[in-house]
PDB file of N, CA and C in Angstrom:
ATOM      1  N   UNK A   1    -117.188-119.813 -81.011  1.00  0.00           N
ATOM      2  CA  UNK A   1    -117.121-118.910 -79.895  1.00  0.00           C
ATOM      3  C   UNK A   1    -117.426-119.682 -78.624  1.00  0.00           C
ATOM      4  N   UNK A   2    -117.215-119.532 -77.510  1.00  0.00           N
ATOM      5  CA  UNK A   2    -117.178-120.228 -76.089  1.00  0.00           C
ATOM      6  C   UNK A   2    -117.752-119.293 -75.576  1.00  0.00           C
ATOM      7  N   UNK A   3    -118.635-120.478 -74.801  1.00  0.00           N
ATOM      8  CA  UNK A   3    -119.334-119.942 -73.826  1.00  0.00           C
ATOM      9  C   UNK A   3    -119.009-120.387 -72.418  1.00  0.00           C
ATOM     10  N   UNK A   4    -119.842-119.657 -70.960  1.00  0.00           N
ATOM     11  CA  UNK A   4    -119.555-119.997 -69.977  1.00  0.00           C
ATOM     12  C   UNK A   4    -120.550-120.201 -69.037  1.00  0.00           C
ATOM     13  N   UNK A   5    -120.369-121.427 -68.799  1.00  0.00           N
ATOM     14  CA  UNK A   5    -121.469-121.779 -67.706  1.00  0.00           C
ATOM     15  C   UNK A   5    -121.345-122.284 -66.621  1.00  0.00           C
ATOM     16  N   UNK A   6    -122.152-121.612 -65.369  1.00  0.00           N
ATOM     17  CA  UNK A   6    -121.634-122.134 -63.818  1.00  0.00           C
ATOM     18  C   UNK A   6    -122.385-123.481 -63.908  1.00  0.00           C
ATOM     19  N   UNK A   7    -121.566-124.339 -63.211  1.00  0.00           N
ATOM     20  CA  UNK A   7    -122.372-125.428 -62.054  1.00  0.00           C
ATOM     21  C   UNK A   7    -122.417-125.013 -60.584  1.00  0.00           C
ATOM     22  N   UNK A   8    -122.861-125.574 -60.092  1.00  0.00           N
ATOM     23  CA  UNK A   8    -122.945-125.129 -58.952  1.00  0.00           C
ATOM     24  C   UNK A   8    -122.622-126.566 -58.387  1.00  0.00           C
ATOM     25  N   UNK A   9    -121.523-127.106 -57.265  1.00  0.00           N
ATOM     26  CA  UNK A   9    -121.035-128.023 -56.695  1.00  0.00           C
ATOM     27  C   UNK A   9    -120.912-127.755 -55.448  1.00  0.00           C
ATOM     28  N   UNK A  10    -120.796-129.188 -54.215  1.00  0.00           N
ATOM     29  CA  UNK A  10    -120.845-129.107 -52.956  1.00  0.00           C
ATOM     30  C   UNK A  10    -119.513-128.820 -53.284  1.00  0.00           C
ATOM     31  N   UNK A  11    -118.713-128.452 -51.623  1.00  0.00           N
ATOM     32  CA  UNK A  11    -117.231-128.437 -51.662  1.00  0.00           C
ATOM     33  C   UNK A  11    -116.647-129.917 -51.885  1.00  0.00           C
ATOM     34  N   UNK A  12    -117.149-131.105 -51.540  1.00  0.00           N
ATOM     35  CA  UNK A  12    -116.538-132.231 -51.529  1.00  0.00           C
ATOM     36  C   UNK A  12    -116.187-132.775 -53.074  1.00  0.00           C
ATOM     37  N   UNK A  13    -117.723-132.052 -53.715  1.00  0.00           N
ATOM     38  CA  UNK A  13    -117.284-132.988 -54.945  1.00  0.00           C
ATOM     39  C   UNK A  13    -116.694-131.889 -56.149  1.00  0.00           C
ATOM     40  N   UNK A  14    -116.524-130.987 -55.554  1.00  0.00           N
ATOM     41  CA  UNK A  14    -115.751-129.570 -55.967  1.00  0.00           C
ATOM     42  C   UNK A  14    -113.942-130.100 -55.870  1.00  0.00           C
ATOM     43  N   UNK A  15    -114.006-130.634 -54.780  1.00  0.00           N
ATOM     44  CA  UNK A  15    -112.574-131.253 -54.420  1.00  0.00           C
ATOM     45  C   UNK A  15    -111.850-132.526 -55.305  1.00  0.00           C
ATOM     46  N   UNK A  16    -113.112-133.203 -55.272  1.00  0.00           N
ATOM     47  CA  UNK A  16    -113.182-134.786 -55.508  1.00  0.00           C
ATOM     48  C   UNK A  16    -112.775-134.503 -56.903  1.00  0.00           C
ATOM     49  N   UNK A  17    -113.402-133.835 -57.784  1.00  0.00           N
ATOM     50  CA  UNK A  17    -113.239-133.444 -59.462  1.00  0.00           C
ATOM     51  C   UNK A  17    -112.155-132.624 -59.454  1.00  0.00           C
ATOM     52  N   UNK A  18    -111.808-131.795 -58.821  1.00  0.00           N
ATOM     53  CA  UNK A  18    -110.254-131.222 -59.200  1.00  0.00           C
ATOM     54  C   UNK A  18    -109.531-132.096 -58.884  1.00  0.00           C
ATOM     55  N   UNK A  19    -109.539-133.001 -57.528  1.00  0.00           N
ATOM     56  CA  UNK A  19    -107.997-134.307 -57.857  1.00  0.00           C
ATOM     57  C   UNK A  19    -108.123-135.065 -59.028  1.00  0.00           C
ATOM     58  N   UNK A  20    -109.241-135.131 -59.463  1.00  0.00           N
ATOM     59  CA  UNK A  20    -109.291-136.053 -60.647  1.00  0.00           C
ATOM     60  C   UNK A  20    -108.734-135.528 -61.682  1.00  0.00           C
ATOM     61  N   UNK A  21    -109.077-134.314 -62.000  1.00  0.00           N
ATOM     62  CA  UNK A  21    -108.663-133.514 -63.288  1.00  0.00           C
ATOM     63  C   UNK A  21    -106.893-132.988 -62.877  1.00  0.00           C
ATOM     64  N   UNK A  22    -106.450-133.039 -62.059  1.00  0.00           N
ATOM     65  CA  UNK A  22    -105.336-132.723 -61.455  1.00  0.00           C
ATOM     66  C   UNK A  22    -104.614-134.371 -61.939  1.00  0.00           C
ATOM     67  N   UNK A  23    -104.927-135.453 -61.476  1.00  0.00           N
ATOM     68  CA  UNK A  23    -104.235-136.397 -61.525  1.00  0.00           C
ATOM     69  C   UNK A  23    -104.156-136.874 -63.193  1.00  0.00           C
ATOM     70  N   UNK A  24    -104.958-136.113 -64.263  1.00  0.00           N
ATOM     71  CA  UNK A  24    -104.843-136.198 -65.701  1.00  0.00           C
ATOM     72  C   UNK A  24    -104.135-135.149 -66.033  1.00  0.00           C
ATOM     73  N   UNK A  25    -103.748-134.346 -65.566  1.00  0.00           N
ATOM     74  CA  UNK A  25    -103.168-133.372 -66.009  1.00  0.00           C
ATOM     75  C   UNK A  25    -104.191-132.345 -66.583  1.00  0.00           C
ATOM     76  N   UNK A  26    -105.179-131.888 -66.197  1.00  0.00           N
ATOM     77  CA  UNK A  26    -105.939-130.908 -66.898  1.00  0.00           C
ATOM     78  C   UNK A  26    -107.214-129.870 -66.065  1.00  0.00           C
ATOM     79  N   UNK A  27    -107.491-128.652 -66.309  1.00  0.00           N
ATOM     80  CA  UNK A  27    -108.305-127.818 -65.601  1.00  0.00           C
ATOM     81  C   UNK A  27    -108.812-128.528 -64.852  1.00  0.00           C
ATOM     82  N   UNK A  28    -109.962-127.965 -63.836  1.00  0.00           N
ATOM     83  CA  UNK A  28    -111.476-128.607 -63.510  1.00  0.00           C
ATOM     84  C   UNK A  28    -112.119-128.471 -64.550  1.00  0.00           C
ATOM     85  N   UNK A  29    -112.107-127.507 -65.540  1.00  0.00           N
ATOM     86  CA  UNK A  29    -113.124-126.929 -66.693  1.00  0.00           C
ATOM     87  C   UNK A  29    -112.700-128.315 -67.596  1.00  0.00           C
ATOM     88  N   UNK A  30    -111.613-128.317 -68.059  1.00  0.00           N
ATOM     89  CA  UNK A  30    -111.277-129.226 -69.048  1.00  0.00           C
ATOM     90  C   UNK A  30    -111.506-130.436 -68.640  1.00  0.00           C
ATOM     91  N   UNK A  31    -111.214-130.850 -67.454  1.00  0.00           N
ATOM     92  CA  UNK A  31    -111.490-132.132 -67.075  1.00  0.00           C
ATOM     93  C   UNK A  31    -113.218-132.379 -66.580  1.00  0.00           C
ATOM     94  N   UNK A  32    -114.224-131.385 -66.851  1.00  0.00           N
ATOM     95  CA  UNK A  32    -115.509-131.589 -66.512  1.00  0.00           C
ATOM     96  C   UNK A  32    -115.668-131.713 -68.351  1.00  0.00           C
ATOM     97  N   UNK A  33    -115.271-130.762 -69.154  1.00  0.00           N
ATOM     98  CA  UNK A  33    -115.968-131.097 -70.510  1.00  0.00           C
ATOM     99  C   UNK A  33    -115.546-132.379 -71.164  1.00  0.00           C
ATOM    100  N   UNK A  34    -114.570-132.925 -70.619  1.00  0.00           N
ATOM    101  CA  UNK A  34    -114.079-134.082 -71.364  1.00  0.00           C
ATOM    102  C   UNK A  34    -115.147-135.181 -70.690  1.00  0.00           C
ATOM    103  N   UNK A  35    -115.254-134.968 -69.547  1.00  0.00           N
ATOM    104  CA  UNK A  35    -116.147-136.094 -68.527  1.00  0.00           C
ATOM    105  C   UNK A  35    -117.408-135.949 -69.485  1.00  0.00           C
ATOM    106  N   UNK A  36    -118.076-134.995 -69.427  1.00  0.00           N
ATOM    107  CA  UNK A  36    -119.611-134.924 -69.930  1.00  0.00           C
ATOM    108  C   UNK A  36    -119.392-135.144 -71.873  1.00  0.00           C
ATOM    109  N   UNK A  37    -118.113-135.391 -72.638  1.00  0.00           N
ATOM    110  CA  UNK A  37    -118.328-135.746 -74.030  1.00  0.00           C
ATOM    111  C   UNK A  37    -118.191-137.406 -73.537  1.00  0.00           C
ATOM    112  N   UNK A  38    -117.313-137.843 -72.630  1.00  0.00           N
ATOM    113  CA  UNK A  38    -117.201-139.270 -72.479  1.00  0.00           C
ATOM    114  C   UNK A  38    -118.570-139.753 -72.453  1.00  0.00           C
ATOM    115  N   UNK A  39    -119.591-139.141 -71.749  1.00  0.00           N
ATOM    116  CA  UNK A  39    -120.857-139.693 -71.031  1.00  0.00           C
ATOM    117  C   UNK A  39    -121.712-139.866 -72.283  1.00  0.00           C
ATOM    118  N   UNK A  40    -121.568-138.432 -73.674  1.00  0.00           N
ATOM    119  CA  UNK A  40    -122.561-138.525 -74.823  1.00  0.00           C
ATOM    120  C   UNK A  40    -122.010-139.682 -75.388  1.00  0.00           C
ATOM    121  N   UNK A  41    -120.726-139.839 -75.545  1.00  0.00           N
ATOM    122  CA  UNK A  41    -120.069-140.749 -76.359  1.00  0.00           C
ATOM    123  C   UNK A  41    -120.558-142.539 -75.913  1.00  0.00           C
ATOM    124  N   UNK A  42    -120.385-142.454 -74.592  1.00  0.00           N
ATOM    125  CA  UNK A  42    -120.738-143.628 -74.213  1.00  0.00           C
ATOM    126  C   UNK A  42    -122.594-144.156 -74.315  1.00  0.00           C
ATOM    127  N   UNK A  43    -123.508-143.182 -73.895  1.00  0.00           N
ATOM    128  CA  UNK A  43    -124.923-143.249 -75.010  1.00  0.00           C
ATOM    129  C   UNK A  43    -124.937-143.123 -76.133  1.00  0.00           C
ATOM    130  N   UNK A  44    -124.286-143.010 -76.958  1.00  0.00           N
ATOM    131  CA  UNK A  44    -124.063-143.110 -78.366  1.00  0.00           C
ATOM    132  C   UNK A  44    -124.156-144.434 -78.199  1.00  0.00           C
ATOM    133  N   UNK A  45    -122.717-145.072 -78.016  1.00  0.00           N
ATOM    134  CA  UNK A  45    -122.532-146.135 -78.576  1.00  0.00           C
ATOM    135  C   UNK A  45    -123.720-147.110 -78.046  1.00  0.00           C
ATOM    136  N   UNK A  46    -124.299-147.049 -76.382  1.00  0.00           N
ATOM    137  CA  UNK A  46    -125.441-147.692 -76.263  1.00  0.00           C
ATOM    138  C   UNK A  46    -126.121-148.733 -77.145  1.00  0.00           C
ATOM    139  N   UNK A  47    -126.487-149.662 -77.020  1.00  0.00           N
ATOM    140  CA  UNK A  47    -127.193-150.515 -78.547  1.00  0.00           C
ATOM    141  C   UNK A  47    -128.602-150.531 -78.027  1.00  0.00           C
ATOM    142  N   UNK A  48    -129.606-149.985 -78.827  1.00  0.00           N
ATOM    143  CA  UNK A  48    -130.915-150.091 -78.363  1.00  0.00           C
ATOM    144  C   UNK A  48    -131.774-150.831 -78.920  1.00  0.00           C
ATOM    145  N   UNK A  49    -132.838-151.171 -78.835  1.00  0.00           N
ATOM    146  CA  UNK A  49    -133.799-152.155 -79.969  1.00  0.00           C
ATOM    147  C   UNK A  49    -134.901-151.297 -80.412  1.00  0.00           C
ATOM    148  N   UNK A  50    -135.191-151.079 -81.177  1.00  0.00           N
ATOM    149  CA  UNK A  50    -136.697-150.940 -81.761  1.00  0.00           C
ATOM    150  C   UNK A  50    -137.406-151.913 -81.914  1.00  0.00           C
ATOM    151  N   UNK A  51    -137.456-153.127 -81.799  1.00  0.00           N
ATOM    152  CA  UNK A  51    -138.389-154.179 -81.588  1.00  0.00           C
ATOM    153  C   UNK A  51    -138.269-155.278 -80.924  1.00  0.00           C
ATOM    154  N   UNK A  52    -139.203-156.335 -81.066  1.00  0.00           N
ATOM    155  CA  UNK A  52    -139.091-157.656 -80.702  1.00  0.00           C
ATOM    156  C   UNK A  52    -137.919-158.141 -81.018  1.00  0.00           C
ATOM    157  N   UNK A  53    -138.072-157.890 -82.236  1.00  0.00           N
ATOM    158  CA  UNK A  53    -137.219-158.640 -83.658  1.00  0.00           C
ATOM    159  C   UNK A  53    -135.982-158.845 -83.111  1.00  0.00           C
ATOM    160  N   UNK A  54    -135.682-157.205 -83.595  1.00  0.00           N
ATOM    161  CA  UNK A  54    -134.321-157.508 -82.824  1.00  0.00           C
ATOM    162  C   UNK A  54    -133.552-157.747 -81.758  1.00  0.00           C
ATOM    163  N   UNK A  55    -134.483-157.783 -80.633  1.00  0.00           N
ATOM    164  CA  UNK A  55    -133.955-157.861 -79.479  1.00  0.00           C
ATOM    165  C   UNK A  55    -133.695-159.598 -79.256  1.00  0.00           C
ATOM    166  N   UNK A  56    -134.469-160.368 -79.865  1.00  0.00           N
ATOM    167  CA  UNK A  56    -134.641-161.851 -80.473  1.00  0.00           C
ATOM    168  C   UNK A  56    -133.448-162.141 -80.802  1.00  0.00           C
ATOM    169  N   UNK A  57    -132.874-161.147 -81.903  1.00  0.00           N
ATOM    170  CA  UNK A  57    -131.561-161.309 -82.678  1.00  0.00           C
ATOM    171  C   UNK A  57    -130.580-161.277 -82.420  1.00  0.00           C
ATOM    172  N   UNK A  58    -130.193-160.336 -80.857  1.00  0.00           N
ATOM    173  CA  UNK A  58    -129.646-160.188 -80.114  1.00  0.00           C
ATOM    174  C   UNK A  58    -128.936-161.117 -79.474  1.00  0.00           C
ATOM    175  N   UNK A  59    -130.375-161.832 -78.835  1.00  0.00           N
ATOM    176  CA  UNK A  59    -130.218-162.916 -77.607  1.00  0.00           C
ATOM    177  C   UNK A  59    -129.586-164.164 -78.744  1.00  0.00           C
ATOM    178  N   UNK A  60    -130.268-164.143 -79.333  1.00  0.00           N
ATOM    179  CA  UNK A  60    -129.894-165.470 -80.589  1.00  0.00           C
ATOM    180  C   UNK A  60    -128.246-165.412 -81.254  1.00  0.00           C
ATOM    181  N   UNK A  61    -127.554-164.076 -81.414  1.00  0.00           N
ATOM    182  CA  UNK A  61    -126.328-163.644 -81.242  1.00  0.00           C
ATOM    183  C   UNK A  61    -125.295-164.444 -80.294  1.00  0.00           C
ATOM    184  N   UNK A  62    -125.779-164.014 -78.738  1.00  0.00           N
ATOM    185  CA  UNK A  62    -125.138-164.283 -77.798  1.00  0.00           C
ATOM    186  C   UNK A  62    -125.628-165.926 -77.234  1.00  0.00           C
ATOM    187  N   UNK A  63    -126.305-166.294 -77.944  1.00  0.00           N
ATOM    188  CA  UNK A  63    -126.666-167.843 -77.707  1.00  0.00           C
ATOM    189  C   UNK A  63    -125.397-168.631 -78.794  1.00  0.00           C
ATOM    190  N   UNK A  64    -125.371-167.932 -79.943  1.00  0.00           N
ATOM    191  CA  UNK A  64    -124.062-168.318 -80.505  1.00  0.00           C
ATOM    192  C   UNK A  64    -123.248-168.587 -80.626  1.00  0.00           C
ATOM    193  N   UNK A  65    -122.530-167.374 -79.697  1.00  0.00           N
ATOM    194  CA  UNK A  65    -121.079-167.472 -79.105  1.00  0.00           C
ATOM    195  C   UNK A  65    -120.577-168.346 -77.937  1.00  0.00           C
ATOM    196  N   UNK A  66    -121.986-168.849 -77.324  1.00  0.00           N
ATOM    197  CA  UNK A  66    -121.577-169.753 -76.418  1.00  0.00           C
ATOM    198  C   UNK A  66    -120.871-171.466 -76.922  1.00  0.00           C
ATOM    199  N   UNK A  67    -120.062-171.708 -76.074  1.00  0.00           N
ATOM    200  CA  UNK A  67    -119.205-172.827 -76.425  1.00  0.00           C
ATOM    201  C   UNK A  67    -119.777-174.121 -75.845  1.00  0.00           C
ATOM    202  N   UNK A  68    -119.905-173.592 -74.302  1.00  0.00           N
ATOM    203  CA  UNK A  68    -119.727-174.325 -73.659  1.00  0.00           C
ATOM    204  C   UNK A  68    -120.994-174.884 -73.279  1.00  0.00           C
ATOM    205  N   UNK A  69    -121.673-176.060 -72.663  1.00  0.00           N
ATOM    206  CA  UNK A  69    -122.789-175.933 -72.022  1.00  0.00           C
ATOM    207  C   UNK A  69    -123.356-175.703 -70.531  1.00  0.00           C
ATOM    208  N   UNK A  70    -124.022-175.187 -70.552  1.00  0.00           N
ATOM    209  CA  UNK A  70    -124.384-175.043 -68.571  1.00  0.00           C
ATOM    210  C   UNK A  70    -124.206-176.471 -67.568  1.00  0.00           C
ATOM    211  N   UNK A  71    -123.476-176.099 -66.892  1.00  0.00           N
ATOM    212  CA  UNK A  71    -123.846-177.516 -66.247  1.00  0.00           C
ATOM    213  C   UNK A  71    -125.174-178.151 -65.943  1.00  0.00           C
ATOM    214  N   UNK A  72    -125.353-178.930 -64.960  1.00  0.00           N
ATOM    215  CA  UNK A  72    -127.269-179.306 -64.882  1.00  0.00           C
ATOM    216  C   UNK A  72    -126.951-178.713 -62.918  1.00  0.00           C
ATOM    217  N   UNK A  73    -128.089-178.869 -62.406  1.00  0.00           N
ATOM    218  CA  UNK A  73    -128.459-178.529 -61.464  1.00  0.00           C
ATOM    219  C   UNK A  73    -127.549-179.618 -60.251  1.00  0.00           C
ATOM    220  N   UNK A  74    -127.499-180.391 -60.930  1.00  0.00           N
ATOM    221  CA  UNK A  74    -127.394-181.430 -59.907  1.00  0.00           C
ATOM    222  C   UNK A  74    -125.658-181.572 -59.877  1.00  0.00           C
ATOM    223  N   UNK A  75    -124.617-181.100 -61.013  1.00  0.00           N
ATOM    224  CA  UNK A  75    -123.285-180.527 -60.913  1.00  0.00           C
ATOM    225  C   UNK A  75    -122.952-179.741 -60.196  1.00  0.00           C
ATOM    226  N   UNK A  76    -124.271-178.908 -59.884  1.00  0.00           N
ATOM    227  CA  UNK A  76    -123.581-176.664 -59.676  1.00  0.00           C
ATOM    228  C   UNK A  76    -124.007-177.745 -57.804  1.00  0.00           C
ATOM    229  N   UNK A  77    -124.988-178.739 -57.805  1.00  0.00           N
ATOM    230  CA  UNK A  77    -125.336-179.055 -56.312  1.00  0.00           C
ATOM    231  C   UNK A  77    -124.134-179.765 -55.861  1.00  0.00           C
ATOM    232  N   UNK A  78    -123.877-180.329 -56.469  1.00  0.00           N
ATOM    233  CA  UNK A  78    -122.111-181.418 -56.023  1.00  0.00           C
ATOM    234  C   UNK A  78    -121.505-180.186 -55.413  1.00  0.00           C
ATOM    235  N   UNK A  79    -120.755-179.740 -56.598  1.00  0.00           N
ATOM    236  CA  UNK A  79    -120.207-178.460 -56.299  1.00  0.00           C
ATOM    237  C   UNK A  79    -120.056-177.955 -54.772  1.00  0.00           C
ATOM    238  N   UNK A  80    -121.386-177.200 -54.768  1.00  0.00           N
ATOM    239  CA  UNK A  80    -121.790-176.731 -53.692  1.00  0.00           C
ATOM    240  C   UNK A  80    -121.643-177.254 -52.688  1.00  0.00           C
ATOM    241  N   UNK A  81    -121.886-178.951 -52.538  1.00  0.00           N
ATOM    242  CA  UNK A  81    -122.459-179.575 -51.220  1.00  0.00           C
ATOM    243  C   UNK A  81    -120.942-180.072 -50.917  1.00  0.00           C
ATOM    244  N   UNK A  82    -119.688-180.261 -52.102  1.00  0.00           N
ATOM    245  CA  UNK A  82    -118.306-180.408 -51.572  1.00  0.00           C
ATOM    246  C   UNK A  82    -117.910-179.292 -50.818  1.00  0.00           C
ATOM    247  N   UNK A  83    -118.300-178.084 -51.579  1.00  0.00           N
ATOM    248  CA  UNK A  83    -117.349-176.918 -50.740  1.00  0.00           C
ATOM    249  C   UNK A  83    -117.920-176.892 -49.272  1.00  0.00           C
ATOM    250  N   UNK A  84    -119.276-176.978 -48.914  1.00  0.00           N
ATOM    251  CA  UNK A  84    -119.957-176.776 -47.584  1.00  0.00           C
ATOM    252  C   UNK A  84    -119.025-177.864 -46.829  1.00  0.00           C
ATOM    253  N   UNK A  85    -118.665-179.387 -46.750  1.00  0.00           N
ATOM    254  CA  UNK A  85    -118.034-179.874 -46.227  1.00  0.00           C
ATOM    255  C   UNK A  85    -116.792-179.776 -46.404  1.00  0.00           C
ATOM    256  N   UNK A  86    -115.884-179.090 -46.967  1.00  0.00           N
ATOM    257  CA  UNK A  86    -114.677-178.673 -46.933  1.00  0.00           C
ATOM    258  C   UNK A  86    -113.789-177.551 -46.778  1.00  0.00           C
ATOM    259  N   UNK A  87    -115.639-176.392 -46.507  1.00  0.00           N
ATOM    260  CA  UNK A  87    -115.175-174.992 -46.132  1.00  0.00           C
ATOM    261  C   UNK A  87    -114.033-174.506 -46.973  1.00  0.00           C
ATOM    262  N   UNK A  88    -114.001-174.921 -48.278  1.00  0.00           N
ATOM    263  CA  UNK A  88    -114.047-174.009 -49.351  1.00  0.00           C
ATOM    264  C   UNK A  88    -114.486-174.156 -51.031  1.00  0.00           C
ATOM    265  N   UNK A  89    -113.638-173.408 -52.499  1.00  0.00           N
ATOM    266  CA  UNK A  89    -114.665-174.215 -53.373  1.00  0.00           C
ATOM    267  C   UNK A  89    -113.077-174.276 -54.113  1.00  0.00           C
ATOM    268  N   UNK A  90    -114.191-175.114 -55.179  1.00  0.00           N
ATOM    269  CA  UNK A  90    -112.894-175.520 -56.586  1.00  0.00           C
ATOM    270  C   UNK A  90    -112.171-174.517 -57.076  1.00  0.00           C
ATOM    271  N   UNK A  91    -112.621-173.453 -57.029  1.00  0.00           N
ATOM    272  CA  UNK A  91    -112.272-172.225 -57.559  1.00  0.00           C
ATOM    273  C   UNK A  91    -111.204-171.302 -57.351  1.00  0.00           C
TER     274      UNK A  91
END
């Protein structure tokens, strides 16, 4: 069974959410309930830690996947001290 519930919105963002739901093709209603399952859906997936441990496991994960190594200080300073005299960078 459905229920119905007001929000209460300024006019701007009363506006702002109907072009949006307009430019998907769908209500303001439909295009607000789809917005607010996107939002549970997206804290769902969230990854949280319950501990040290894993948050350790985490970082140790993404230390993994790295390939490459950091440059040293004194590369990222080259770098830098070329682009300042050439007013722009390698990039």
């Amino acid at each position: 069974m459905a229920s119905r519930i007001q929000v209460v919105l300024n006019e701007e963002d009363r506006e702002h959410f109907r072009e949006a739901a307009r430019r998907e093709g769908l209500s303001l209603s439909a295009w607000m309930r789809k917005a607010a399952i996107e939002r549970i859906e997206r804290r769902r997936e969230k990854r949280e830690f319950e501990d040290a441990e894993q948050l350790a496991a985490f970082f140790a994960g993404c230390d993994r996947l790295e390939v490459e190594t950091e440059p040293s200080w004194s590369e990222h300073r080259r770098v830098i001290e070329r682009s300042i005299r050439n007013g722009g960078s390698d990039t």
